[in-house]
Protein backbone atom coordinates (compact mmCIF):
# COMPACT_ATOMS: atom_id res chain seq x y z
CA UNK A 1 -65.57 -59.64 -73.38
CA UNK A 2 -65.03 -62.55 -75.17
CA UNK A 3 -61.92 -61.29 -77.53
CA UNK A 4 -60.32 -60.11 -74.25
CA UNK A 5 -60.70 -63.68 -73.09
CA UNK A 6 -58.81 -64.68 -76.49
CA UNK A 7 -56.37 -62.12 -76.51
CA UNK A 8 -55.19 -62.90 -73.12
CA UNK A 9 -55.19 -66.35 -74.28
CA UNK A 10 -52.73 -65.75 -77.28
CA UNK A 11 -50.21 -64.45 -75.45
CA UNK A 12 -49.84 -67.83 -73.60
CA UNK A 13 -50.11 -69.42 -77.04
CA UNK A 14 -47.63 -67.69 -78.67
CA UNK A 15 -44.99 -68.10 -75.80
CA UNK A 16 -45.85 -72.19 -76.08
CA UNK A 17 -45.66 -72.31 -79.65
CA UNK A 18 -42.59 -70.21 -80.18
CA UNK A 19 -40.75 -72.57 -77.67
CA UNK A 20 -42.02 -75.70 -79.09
CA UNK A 21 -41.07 -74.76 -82.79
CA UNK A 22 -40.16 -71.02 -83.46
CA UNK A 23 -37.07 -70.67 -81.03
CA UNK A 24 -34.13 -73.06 -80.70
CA UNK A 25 -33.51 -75.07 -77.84
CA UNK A 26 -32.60 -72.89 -74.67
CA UNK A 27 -29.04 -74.42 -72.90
CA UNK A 28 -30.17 -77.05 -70.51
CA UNK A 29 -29.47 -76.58 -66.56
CA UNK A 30 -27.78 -79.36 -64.82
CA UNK A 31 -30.72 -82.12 -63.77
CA UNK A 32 -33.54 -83.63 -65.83
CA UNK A 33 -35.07 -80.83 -67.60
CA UNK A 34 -34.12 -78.22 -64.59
CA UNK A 35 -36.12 -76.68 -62.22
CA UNK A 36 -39.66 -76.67 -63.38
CA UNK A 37 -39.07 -77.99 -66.87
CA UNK A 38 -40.31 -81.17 -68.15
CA UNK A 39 -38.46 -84.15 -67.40
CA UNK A 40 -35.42 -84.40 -70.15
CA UNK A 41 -36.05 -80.28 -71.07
CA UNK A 42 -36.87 -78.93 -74.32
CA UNK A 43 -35.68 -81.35 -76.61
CA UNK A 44 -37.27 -84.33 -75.16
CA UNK A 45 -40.90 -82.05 -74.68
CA UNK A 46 -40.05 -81.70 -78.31
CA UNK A 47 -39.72 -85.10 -79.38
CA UNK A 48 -42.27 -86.23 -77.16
CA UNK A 49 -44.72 -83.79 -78.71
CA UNK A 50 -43.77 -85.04 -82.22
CA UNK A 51 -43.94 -88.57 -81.38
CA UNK A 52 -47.51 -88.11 -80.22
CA UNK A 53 -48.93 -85.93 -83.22
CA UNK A 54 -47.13 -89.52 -85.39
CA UNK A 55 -49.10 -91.83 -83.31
CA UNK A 56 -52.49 -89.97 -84.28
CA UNK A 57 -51.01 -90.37 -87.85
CA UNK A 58 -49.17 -87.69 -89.55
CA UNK A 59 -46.94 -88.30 -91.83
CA UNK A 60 -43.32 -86.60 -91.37
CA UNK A 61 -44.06 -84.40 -93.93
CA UNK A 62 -47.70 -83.75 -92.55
CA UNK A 63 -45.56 -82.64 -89.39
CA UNK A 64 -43.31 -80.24 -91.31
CA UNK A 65 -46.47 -78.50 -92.52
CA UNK A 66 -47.70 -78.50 -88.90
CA UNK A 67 -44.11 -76.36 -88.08
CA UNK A 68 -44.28 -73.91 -90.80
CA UNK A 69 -47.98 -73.13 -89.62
CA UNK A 70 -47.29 -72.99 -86.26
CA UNK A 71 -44.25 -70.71 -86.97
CA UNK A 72 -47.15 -68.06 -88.92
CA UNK A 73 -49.85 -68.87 -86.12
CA UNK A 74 -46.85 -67.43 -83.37
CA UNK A 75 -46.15 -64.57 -86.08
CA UNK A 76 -49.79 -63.88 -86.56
CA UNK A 77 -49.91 -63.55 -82.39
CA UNK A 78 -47.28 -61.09 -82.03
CA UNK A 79 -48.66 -58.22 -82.25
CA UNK A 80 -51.79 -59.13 -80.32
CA UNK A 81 -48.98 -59.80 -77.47
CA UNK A 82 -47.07 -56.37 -78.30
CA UNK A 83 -50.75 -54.70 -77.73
CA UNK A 84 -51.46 -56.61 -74.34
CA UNK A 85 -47.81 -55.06 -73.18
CA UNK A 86 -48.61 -51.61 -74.12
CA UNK A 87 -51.94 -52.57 -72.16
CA UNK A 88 -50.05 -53.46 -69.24
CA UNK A 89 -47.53 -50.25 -69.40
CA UNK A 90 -50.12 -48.19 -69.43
CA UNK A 91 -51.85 -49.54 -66.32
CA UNK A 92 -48.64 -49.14 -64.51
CA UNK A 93 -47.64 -45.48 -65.84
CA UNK A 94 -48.05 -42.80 -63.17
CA UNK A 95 -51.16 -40.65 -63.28
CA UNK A 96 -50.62 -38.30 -66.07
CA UNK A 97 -50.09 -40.99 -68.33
CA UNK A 98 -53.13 -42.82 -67.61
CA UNK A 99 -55.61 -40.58 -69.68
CA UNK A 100 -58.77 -41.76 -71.19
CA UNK A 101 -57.35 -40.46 -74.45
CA UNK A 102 -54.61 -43.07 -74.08
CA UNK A 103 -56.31 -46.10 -72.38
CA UNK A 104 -58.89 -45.41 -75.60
CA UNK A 105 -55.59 -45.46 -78.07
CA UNK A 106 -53.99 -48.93 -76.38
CA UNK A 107 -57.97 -50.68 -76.24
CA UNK A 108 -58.16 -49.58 -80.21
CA UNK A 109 -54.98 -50.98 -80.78
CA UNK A 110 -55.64 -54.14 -79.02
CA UNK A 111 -58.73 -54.84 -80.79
CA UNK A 112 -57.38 -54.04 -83.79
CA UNK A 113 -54.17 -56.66 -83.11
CA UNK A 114 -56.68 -59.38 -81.99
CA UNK A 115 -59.02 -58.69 -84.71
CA UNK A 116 -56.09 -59.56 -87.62
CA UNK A 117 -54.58 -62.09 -85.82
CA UNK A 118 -57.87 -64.01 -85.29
CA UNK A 119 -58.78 -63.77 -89.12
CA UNK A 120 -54.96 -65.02 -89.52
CA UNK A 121 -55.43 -68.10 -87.60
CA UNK A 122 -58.63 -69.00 -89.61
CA UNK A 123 -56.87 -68.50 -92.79
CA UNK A 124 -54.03 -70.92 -91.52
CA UNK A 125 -56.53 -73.42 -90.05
CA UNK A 126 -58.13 -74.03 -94.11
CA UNK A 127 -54.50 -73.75 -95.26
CA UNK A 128 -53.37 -76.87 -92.84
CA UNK A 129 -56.87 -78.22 -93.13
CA UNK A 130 -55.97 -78.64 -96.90
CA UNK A 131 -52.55 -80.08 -95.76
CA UNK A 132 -53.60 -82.42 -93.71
CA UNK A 133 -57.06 -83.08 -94.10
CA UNK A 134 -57.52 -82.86 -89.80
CA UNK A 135 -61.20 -82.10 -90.21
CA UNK A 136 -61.24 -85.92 -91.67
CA UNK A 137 -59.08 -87.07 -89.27
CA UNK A 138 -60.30 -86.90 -85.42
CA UNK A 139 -57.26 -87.86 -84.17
CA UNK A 140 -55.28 -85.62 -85.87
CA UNK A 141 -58.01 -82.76 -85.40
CA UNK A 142 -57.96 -83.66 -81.03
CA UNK A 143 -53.78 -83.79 -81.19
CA UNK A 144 -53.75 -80.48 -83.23
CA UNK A 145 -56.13 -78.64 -80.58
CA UNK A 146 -54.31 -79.96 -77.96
CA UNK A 147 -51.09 -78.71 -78.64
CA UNK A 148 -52.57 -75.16 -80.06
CA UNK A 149 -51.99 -75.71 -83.88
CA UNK A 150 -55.28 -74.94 -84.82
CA UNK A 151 -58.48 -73.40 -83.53
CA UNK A 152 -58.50 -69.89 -81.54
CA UNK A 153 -56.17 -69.96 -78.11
CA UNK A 154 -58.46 -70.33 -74.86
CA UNK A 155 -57.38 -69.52 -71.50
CA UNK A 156 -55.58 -67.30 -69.60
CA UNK A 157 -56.74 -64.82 -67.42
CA UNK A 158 -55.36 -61.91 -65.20
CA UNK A 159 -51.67 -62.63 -65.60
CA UNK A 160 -52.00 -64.64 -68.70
CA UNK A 161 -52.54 -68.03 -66.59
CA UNK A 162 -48.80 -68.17 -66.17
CA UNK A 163 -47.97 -69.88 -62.28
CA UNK A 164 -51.58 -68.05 -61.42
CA UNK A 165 -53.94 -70.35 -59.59
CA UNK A 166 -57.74 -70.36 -60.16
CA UNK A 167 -59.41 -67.11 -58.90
CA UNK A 168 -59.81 -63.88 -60.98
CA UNK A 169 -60.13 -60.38 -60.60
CA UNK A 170 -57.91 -57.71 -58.14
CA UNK A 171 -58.23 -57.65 -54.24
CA UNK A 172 -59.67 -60.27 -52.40
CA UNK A 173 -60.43 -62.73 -55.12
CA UNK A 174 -57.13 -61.94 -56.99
CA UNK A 175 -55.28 -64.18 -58.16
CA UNK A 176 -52.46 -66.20 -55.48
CA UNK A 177 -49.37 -66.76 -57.09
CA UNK A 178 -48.02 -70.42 -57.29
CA UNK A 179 -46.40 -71.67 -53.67
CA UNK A 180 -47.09 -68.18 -52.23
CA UNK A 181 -50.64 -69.12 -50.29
CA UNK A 182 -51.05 -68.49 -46.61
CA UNK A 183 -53.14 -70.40 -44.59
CA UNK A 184 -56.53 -69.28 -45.17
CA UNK A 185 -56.10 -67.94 -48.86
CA UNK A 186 -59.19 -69.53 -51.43
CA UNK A 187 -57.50 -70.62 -54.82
């Protein structure tokens, strides 16, 4: 139960981390950072970011290594994220497609995704560790967890914690997406 909790995590994970350092800057809507966007959009969540991992004291080359890994850490997640997809597909297929035979292939496949891609991230962790040196460092070591450079992703839940509220499960405890509450509804 406990991979599925990580695996639902990495998909958030690898969405953060590819738009803090894998993907260019998206084209910013008129207004500070747009609707729902940090204030100042990407490029100042960016900078801010990178100002903050300097303050705990990398170097700029130190923060260059942090980059390259987090690049591999968002590469190492993809296919766990490819897997969860084929997940959802199949729980959304009509009847016929739903097998056991099937929802057995997609579980294997997931597993096997999650499996790699957590031995990945453990291999990168030493590799930055040796970098770095963060295990020395606690304030490098809290800035790195914080932003998802190192350790295994945490988190998400039924709809990968993205603009879910607390709750869990299907029917009456599911899940209540963000602003879409009626009086009465439990978080």
């Amino acid at each position: 139960m406990r991979r599925w909790k990580v695996g639902l995590a990495a998909i958030g994970l690898a969405a953060a981390l590819g738009l803090l350092w894998a993907q260019p800057p998206p084209p910013q809507p008129p207004g500070p950072g747009g609707p729902g966007g940090p204030p100042g959009g990407f490029e100042q969540f960016r900078q801010r970011m990178e100002e903050g991992l300097k303050r705990a004291g990398l170097t700029d080359q130190e923060l260059e290594k942090v980059r390259e890994t987090t690049k591999l850490r968002f590469e190492a997640l993809r296919p766990v994220a490819e897997a969860r997809r084929d997940l959802f597909q199949l729980l959304t297929a009509d009847a016929s497609a739903f097998t056991d035979q099937a929802a057995r292939a997609a579980v294997q496949k997931y597993r096997s995704a999650l499996s790699t891609a957590l031995s990945r991230l453990a291999q990168l962790d030493k590799e930055l560790d040796k970098a770095v040196r963060y295990s020395q460092r606690p304030k490098v070591e809290a800035a790195l967890l914080a932003i998802g450079a190192i350790g295994q992703p945490v988190g998400g839940g039924f709809g990968g914690g993205m603009g879910f509220r607390r709750g869990g499960g299907f029917g009456a405890g599911a899940r209540i997406p963000s602003g879409r509450r009626t009086q009465g509804q439990s978080l």
